[in-house]
N, C-alpha and C. Protein backbone atom coordinates (compact mmCIF):
# COMPACT_ATOMS: atom_id res chain seq x y z
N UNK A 1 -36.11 1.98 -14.67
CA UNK A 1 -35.26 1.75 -13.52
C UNK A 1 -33.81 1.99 -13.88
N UNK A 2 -33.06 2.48 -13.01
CA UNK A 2 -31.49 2.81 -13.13
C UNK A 2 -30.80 1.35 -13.01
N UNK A 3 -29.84 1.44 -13.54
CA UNK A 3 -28.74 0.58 -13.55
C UNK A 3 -27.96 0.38 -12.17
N UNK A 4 -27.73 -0.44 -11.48
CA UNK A 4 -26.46 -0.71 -10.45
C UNK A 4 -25.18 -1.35 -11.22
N UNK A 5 -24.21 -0.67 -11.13
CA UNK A 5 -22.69 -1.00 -11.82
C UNK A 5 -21.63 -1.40 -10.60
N UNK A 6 -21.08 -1.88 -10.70
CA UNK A 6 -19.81 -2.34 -10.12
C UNK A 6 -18.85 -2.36 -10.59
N UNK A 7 -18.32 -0.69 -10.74
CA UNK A 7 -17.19 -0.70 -11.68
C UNK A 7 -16.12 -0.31 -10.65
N UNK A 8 -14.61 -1.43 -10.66
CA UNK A 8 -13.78 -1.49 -9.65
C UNK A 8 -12.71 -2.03 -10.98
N UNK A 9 -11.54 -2.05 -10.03
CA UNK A 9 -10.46 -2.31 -11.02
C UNK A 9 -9.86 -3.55 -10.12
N UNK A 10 -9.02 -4.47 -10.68
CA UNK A 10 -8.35 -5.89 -9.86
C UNK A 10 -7.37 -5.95 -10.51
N UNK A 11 -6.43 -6.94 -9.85
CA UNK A 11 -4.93 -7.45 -10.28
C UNK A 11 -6.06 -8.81 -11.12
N UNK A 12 -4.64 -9.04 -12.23
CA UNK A 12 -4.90 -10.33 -12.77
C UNK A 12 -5.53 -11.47 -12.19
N UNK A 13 -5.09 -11.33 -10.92
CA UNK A 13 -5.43 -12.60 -9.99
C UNK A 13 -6.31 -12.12 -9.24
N UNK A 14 -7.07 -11.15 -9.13
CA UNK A 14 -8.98 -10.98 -8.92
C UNK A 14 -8.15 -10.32 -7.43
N UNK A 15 -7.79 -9.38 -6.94
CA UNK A 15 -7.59 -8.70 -5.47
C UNK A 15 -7.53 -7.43 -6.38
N UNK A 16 -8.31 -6.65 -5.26
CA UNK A 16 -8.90 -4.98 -5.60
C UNK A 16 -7.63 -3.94 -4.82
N UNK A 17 -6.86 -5.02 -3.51
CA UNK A 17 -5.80 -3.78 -2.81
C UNK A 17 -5.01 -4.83 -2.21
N UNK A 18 -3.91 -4.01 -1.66
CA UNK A 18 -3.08 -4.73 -0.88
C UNK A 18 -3.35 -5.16 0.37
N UNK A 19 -2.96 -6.07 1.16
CA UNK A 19 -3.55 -6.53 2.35
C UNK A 19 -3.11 -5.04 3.15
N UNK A 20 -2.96 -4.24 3.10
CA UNK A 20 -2.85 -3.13 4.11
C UNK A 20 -4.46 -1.96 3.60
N UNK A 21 -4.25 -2.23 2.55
CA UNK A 21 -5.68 -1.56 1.69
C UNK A 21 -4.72 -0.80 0.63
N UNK A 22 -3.42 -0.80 0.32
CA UNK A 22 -2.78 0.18 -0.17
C UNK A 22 -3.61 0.02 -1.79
N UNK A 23 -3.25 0.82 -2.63
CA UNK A 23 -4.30 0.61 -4.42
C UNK A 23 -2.99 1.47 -4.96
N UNK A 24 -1.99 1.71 -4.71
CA UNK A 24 -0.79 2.63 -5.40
C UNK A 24 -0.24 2.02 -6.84
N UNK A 25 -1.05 0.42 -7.04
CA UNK A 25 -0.79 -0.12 -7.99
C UNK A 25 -1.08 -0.04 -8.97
N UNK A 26 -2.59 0.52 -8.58
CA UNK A 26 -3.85 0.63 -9.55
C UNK A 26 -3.56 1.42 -10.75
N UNK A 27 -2.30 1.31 -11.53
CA UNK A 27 -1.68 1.38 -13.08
C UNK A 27 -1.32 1.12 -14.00
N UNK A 28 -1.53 1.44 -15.54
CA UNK A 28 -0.96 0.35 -16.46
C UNK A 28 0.18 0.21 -16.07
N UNK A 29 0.42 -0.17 -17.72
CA UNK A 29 1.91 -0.96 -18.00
C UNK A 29 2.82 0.48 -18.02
N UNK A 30 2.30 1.35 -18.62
CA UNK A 30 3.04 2.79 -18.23
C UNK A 30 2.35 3.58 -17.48
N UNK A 31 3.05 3.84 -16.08
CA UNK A 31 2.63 4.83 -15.29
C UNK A 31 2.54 6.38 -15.87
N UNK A 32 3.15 6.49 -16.28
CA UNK A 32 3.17 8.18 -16.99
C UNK A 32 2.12 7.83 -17.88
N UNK A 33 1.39 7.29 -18.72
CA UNK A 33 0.77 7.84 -19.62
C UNK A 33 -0.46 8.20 -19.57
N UNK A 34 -1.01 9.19 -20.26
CA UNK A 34 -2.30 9.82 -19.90
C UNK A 34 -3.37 9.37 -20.47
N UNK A 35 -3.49 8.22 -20.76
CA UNK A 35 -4.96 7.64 -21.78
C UNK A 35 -5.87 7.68 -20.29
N UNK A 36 -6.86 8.35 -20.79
CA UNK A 36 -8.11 8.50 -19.90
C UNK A 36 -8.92 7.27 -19.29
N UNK A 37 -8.53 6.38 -20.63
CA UNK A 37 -9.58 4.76 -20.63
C UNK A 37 -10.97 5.01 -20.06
N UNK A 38 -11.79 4.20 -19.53
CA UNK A 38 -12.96 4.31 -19.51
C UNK A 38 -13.78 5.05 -18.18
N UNK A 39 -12.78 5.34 -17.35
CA UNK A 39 -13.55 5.98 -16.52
C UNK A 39 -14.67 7.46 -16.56
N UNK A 40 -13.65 8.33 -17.16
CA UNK A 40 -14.20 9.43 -17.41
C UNK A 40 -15.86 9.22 -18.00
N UNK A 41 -15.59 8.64 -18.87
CA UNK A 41 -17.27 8.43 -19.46
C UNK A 41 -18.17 7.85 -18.72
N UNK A 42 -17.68 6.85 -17.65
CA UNK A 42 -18.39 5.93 -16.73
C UNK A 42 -19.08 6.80 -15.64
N UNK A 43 -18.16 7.73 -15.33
CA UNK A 43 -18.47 8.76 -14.01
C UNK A 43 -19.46 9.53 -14.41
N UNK A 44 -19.39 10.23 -15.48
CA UNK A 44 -20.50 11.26 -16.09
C UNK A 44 -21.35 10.65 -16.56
N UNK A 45 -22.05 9.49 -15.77
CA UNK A 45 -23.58 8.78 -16.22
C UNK A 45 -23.89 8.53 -14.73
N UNK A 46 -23.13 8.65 -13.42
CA UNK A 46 -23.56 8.55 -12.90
C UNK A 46 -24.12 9.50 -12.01
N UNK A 47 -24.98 8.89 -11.01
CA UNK A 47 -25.31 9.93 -9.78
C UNK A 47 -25.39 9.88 -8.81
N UNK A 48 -24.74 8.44 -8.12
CA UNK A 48 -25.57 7.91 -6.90
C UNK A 48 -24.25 7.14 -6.82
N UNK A 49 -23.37 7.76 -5.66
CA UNK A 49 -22.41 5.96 -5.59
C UNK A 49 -22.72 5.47 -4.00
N UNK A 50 -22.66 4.18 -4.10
CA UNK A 50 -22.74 3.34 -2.74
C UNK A 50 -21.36 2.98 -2.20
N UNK A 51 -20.47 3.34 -0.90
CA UNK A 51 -19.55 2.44 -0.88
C UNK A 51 -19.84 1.96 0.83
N UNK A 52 -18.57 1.57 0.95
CA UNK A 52 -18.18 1.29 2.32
C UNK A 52 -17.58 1.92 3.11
N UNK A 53 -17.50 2.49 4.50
CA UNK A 53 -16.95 3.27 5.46
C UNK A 53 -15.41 3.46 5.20
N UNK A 54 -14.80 1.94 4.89
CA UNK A 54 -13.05 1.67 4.92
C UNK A 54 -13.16 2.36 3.41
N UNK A 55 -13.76 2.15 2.59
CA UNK A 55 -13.34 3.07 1.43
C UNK A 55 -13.55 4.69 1.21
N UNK A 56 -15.00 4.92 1.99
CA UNK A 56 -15.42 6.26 2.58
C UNK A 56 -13.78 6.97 2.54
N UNK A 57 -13.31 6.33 4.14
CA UNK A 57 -12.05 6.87 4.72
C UNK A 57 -10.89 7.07 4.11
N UNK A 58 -10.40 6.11 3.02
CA UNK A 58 -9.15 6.01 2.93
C UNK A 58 -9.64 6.93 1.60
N UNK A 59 -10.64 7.56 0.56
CA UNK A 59 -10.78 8.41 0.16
C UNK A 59 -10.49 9.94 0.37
N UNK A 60 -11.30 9.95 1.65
CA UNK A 60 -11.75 11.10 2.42
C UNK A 60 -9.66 11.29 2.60
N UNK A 61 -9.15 10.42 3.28
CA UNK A 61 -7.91 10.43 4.80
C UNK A 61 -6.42 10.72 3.71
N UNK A 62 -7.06 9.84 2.70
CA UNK A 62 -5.60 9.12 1.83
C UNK A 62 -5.48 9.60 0.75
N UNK A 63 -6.16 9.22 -0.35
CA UNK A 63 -5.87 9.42 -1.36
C UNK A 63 -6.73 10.87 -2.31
N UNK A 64 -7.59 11.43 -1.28
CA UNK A 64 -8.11 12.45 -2.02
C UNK A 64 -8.15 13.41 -0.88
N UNK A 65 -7.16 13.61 0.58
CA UNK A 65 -7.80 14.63 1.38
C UNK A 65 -7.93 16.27 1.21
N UNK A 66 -9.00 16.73 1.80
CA UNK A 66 -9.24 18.19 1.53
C UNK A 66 -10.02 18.17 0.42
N UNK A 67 -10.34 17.61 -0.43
CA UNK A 67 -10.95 17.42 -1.87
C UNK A 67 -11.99 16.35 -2.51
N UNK A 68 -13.18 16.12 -1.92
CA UNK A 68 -14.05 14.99 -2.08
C UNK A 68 -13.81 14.96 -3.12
N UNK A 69 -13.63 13.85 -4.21
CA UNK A 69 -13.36 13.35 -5.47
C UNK A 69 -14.95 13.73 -6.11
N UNK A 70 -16.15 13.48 -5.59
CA UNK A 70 -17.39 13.40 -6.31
C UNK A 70 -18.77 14.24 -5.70
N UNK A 71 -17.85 15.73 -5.87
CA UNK A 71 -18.78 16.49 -5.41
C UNK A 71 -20.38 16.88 -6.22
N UNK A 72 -20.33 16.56 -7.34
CA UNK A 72 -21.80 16.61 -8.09
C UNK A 72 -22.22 15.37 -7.82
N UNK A 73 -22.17 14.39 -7.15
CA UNK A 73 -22.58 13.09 -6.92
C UNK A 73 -23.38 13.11 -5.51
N UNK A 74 -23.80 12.07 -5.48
CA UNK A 74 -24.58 12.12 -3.62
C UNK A 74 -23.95 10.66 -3.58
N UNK A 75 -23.13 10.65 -2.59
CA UNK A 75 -22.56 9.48 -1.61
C UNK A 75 -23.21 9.02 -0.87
N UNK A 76 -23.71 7.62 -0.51
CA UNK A 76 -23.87 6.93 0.40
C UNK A 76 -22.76 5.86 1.08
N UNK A 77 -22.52 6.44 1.96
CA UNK A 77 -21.45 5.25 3.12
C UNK A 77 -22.19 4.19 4.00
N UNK A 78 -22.22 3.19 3.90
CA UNK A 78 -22.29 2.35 4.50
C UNK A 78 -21.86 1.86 5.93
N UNK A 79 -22.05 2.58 6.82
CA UNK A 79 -21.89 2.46 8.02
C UNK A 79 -22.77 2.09 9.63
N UNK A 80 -22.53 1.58 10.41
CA UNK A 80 -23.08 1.69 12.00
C UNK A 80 -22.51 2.63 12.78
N UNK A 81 -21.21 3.39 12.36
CA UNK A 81 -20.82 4.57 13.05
C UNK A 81 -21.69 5.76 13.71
N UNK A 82 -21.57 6.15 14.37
CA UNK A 82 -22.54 7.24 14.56
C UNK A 82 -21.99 8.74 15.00
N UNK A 83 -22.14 9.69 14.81
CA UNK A 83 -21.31 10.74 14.91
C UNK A 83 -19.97 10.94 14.23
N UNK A 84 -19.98 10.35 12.43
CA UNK A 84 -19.44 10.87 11.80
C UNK A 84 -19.64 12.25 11.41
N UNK A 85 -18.74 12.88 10.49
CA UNK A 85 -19.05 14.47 10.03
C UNK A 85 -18.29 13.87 8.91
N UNK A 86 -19.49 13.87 7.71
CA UNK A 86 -19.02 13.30 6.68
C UNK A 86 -18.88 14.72 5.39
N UNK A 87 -18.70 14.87 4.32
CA UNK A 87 -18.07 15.91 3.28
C UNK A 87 -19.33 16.41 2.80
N UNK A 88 -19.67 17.52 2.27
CA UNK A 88 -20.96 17.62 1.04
C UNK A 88 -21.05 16.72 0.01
N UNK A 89 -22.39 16.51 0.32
CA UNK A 89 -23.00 15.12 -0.40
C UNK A 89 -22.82 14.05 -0.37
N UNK A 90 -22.47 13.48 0.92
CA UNK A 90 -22.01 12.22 1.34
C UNK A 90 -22.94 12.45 2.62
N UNK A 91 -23.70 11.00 2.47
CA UNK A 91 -24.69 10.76 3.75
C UNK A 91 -23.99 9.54 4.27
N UNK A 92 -23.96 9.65 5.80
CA UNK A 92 -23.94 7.70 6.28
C UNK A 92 -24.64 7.22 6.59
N UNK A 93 -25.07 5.95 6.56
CA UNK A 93 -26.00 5.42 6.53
C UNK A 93 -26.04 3.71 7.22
N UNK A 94 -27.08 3.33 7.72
CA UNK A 94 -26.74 2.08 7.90
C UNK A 94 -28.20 1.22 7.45
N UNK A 95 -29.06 1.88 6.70
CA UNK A 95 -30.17 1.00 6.09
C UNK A 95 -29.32 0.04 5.59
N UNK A 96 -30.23 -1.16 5.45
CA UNK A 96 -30.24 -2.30 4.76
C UNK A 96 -29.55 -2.30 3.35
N UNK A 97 -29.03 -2.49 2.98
CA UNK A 97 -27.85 -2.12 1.11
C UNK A 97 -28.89 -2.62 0.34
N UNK A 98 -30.13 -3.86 0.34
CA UNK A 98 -30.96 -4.45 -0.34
C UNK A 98 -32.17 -3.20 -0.26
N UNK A 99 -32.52 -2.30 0.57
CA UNK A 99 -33.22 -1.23 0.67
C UNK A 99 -32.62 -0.22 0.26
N UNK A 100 -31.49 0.00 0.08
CA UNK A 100 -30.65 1.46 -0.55
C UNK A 100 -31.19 1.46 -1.41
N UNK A 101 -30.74 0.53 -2.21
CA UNK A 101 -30.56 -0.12 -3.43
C UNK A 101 -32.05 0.07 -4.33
N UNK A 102 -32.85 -0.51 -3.75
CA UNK A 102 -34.45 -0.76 -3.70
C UNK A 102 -34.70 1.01 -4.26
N UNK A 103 -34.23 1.61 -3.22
CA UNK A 103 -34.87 2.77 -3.22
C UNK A 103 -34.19 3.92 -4.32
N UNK A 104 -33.47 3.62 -4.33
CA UNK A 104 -31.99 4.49 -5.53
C UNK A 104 -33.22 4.34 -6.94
N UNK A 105 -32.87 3.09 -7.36
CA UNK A 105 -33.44 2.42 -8.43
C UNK A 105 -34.66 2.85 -8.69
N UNK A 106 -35.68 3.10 -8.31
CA UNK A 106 -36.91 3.97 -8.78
C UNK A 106 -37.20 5.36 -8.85
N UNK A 107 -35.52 5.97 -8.15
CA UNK A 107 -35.28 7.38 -8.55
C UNK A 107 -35.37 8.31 -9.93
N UNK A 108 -35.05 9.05 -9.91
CA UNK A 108 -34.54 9.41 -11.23
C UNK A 108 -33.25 9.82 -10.74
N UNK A 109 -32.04 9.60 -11.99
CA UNK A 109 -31.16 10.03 -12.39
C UNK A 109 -30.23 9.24 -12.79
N UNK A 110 -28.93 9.30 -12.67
CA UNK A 110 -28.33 8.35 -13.69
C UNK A 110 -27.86 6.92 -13.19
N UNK A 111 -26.29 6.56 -13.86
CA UNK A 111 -26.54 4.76 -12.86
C UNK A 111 -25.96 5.40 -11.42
N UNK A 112 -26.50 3.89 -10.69
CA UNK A 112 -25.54 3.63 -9.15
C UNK A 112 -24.29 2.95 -9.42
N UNK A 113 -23.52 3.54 -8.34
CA UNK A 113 -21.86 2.89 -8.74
C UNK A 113 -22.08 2.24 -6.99
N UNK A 114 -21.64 1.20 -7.35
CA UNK A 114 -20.84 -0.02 -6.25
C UNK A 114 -19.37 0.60 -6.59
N UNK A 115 -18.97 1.50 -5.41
CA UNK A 115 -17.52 1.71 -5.40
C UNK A 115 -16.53 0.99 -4.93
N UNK A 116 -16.84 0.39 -3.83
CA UNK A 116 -16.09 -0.42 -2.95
C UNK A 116 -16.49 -0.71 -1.40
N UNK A 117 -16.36 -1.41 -0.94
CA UNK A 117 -14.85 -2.60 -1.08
C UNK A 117 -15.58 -4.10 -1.32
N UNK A 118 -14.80 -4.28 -1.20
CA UNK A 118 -15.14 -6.30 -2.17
C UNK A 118 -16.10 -6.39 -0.86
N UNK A 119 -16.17 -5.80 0.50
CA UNK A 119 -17.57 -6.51 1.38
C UNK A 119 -19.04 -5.86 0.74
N UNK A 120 -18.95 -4.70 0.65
CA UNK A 120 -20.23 -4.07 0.16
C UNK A 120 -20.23 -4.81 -1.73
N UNK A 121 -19.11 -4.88 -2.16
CA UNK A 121 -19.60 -5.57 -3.95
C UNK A 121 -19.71 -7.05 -3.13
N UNK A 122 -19.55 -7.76 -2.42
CA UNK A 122 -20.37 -9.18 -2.49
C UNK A 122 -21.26 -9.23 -1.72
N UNK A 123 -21.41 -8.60 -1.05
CA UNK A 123 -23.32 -8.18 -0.13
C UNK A 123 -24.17 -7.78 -1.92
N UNK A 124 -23.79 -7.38 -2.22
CA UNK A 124 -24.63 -6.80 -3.81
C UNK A 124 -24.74 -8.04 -4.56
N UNK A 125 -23.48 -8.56 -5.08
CA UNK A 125 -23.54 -9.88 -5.56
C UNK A 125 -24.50 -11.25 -4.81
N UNK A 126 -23.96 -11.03 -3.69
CA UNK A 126 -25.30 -12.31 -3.03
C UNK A 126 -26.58 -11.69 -2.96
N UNK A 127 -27.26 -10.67 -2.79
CA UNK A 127 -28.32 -9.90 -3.37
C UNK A 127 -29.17 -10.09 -4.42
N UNK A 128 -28.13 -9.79 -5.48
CA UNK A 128 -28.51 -9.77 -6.87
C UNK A 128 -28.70 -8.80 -7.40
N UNK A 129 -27.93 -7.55 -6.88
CA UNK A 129 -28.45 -6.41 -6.77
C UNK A 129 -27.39 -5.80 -8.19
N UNK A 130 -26.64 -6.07 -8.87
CA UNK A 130 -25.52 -5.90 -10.05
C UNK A 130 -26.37 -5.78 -10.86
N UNK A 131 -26.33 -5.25 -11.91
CA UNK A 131 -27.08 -5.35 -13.00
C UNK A 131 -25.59 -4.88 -13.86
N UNK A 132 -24.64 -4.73 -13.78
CA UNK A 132 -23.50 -4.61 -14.71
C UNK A 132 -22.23 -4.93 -13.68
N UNK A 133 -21.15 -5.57 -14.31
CA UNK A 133 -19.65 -5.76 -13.70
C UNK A 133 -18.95 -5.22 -15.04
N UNK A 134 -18.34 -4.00 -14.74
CA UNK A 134 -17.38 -3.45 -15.04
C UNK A 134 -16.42 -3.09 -14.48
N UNK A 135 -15.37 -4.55 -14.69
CA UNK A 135 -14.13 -4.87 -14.22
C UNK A 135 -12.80 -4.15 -15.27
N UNK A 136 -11.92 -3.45 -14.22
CA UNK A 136 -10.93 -3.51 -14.94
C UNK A 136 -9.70 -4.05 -14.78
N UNK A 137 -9.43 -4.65 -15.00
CA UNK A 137 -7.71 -6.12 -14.87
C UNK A 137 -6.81 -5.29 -15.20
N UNK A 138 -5.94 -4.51 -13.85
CA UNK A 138 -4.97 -4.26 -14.10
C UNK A 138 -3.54 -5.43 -14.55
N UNK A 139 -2.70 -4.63 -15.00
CA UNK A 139 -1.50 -5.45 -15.25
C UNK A 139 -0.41 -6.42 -14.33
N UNK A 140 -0.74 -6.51 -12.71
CA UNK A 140 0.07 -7.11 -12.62
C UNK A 140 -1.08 -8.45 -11.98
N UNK A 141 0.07 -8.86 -11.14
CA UNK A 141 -0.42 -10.24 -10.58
C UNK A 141 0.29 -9.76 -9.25
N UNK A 142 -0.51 -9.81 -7.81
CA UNK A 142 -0.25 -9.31 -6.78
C UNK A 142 -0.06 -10.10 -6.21
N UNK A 143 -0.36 -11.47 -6.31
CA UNK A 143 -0.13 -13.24 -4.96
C UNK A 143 -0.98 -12.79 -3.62
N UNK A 144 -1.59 -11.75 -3.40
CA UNK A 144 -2.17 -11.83 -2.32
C UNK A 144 -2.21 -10.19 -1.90
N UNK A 145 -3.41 -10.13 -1.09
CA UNK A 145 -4.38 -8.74 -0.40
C UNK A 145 -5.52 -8.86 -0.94
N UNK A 146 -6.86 -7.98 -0.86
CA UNK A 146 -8.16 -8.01 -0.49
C UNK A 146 -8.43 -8.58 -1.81
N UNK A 147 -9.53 -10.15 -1.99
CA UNK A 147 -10.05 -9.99 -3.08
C UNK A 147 -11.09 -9.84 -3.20
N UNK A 148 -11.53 -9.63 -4.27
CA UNK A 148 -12.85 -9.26 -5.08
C UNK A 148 -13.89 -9.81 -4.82
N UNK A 149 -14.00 -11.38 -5.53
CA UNK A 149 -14.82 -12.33 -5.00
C UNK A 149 -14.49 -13.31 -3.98
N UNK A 150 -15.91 -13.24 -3.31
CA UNK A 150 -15.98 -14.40 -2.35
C UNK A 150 -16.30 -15.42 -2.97
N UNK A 151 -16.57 -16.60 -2.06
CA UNK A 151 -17.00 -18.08 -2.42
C UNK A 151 -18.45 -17.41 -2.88
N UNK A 152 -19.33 -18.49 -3.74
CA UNK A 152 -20.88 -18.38 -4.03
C UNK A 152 -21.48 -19.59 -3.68
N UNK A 153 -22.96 -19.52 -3.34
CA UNK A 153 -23.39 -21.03 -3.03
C UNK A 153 -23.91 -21.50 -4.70
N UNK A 154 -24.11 -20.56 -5.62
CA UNK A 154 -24.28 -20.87 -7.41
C UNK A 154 -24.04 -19.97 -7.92
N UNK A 155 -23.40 -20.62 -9.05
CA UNK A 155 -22.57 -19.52 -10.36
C UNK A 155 -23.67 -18.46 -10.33
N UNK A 156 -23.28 -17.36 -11.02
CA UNK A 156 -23.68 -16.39 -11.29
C UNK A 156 -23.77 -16.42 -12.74
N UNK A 157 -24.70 -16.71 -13.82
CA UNK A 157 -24.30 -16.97 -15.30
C UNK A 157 -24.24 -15.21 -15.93
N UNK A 158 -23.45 -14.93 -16.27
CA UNK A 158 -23.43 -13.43 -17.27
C UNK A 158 -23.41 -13.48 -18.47
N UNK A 159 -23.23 -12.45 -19.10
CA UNK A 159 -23.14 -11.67 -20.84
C UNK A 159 -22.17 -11.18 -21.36
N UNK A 160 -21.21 -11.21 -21.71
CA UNK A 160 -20.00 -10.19 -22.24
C UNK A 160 -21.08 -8.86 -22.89
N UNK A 161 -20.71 -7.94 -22.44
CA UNK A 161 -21.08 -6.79 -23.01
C UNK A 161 -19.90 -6.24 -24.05
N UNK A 162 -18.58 -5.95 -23.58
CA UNK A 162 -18.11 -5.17 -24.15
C UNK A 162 -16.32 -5.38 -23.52
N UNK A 163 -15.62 -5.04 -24.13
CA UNK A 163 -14.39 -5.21 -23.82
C UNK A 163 -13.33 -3.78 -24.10
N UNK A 164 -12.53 -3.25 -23.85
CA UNK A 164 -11.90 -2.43 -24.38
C UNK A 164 -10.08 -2.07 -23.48
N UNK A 165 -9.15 -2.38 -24.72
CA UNK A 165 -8.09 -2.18 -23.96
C UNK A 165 -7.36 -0.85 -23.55
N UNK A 166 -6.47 -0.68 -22.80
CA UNK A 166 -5.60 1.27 -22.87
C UNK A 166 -4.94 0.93 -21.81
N UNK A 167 -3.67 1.14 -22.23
CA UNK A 167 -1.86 0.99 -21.53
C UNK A 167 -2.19 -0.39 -20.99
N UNK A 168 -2.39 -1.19 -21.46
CA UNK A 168 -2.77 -2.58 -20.62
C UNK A 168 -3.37 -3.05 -19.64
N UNK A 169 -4.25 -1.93 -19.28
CA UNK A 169 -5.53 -2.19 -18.86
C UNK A 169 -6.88 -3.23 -19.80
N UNK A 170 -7.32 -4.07 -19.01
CA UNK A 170 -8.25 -4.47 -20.25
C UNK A 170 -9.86 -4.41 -19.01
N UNK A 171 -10.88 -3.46 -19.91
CA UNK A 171 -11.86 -3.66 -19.16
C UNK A 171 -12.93 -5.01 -19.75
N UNK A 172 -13.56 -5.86 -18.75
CA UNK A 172 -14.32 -6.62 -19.13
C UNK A 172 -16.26 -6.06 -18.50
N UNK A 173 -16.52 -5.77 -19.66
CA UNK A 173 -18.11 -5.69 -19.15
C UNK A 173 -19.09 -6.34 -18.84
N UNK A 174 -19.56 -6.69 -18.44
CA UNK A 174 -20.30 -7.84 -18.19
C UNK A 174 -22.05 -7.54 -17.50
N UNK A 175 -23.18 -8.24 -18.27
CA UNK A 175 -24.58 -8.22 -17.22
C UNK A 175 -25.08 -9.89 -17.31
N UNK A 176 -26.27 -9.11 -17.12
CA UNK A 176 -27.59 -10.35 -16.69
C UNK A 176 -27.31 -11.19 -18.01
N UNK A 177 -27.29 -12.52 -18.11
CA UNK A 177 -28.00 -13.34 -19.16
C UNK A 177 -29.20 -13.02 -19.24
């Protein structure tokens, strides 16, 4: 069975964007510098990302237009929209995320990425559907916009997997006990 990851990046104080959705933050301690850190390697294992419509968009609208970011990938959006016209290799969808999920996982190919937004990563989290949190803690502390986690009705117990720092980024890895 494939892996489900939830690899997203947060302010110190656990929020993924600004209350407008802005992410312009999403940088070390030096903006200019070019350390790759862990993404690059993270992306080229996967094959399958899941997100949400509001992240779909502000991909598609904002920060990557004219240029799907993950064209060897197959996208699933998470939506009730109907009569979108979505990019190559991006499907929308509004099955069940506990049936995506279900069904990804006995595929072949590499992991699933939980891209975003903190509603589709805590529909996964109350699920149980994570099998890795690979968080990365950016450098600042934001006081407020979208966070990460919601309330839980019981802890979630995890594993430190792995840790690794670059420009003051620190990623924390984390699975199943």
């Amino acid at each position: 069975m494939r892996n489900v990851v939830l690899f997203i990046a947060m302010s110190l104080d656990g929020f993924i964007a600004a209350k407008d959705g802005g992410v312009d933050w999403l940088v070390g301690q030096d903006p200019d510098s070019t350390e790759p850190g862990s993404y690059p390697a993270f992306i080229a294992g996967v094959s399958d990302i899941v997100m949400g419509y509001t992240t779909y968009h502000q991909l598609a609208t904002e920060l990557c237009p004219g240029a799907w970011p993950y064209p060897d990938k197959t996208t699933y959006v998470l939506t009730h929209r109907e009569g979108e016209t979505a990019e190559a290799g991006v499907s929308f969808t509004d099955e069940p995320l506990d049936a995506l999920i279900g069904r990804l996982k006995v595929q072949q190919g590499g992991e699933i990425w939980i891209c975003g937004g903190a509603a589709v990563a805590n529909q996964c989290i109350r699920l149980g559907l994570i099998d890795r949190y690979h968080i990365s803690v950016i450098p600042v502390i934001r006081g407020g916009g979208v966070r990460l986690f919601e309330a839980l009705d019981a802890p979630i117990p995890l594993r430190l997997i792995s840790t690794e720092s670059y420009n003051g980024i620190v990623d924390l890895v984390y699975g199943e006990r």
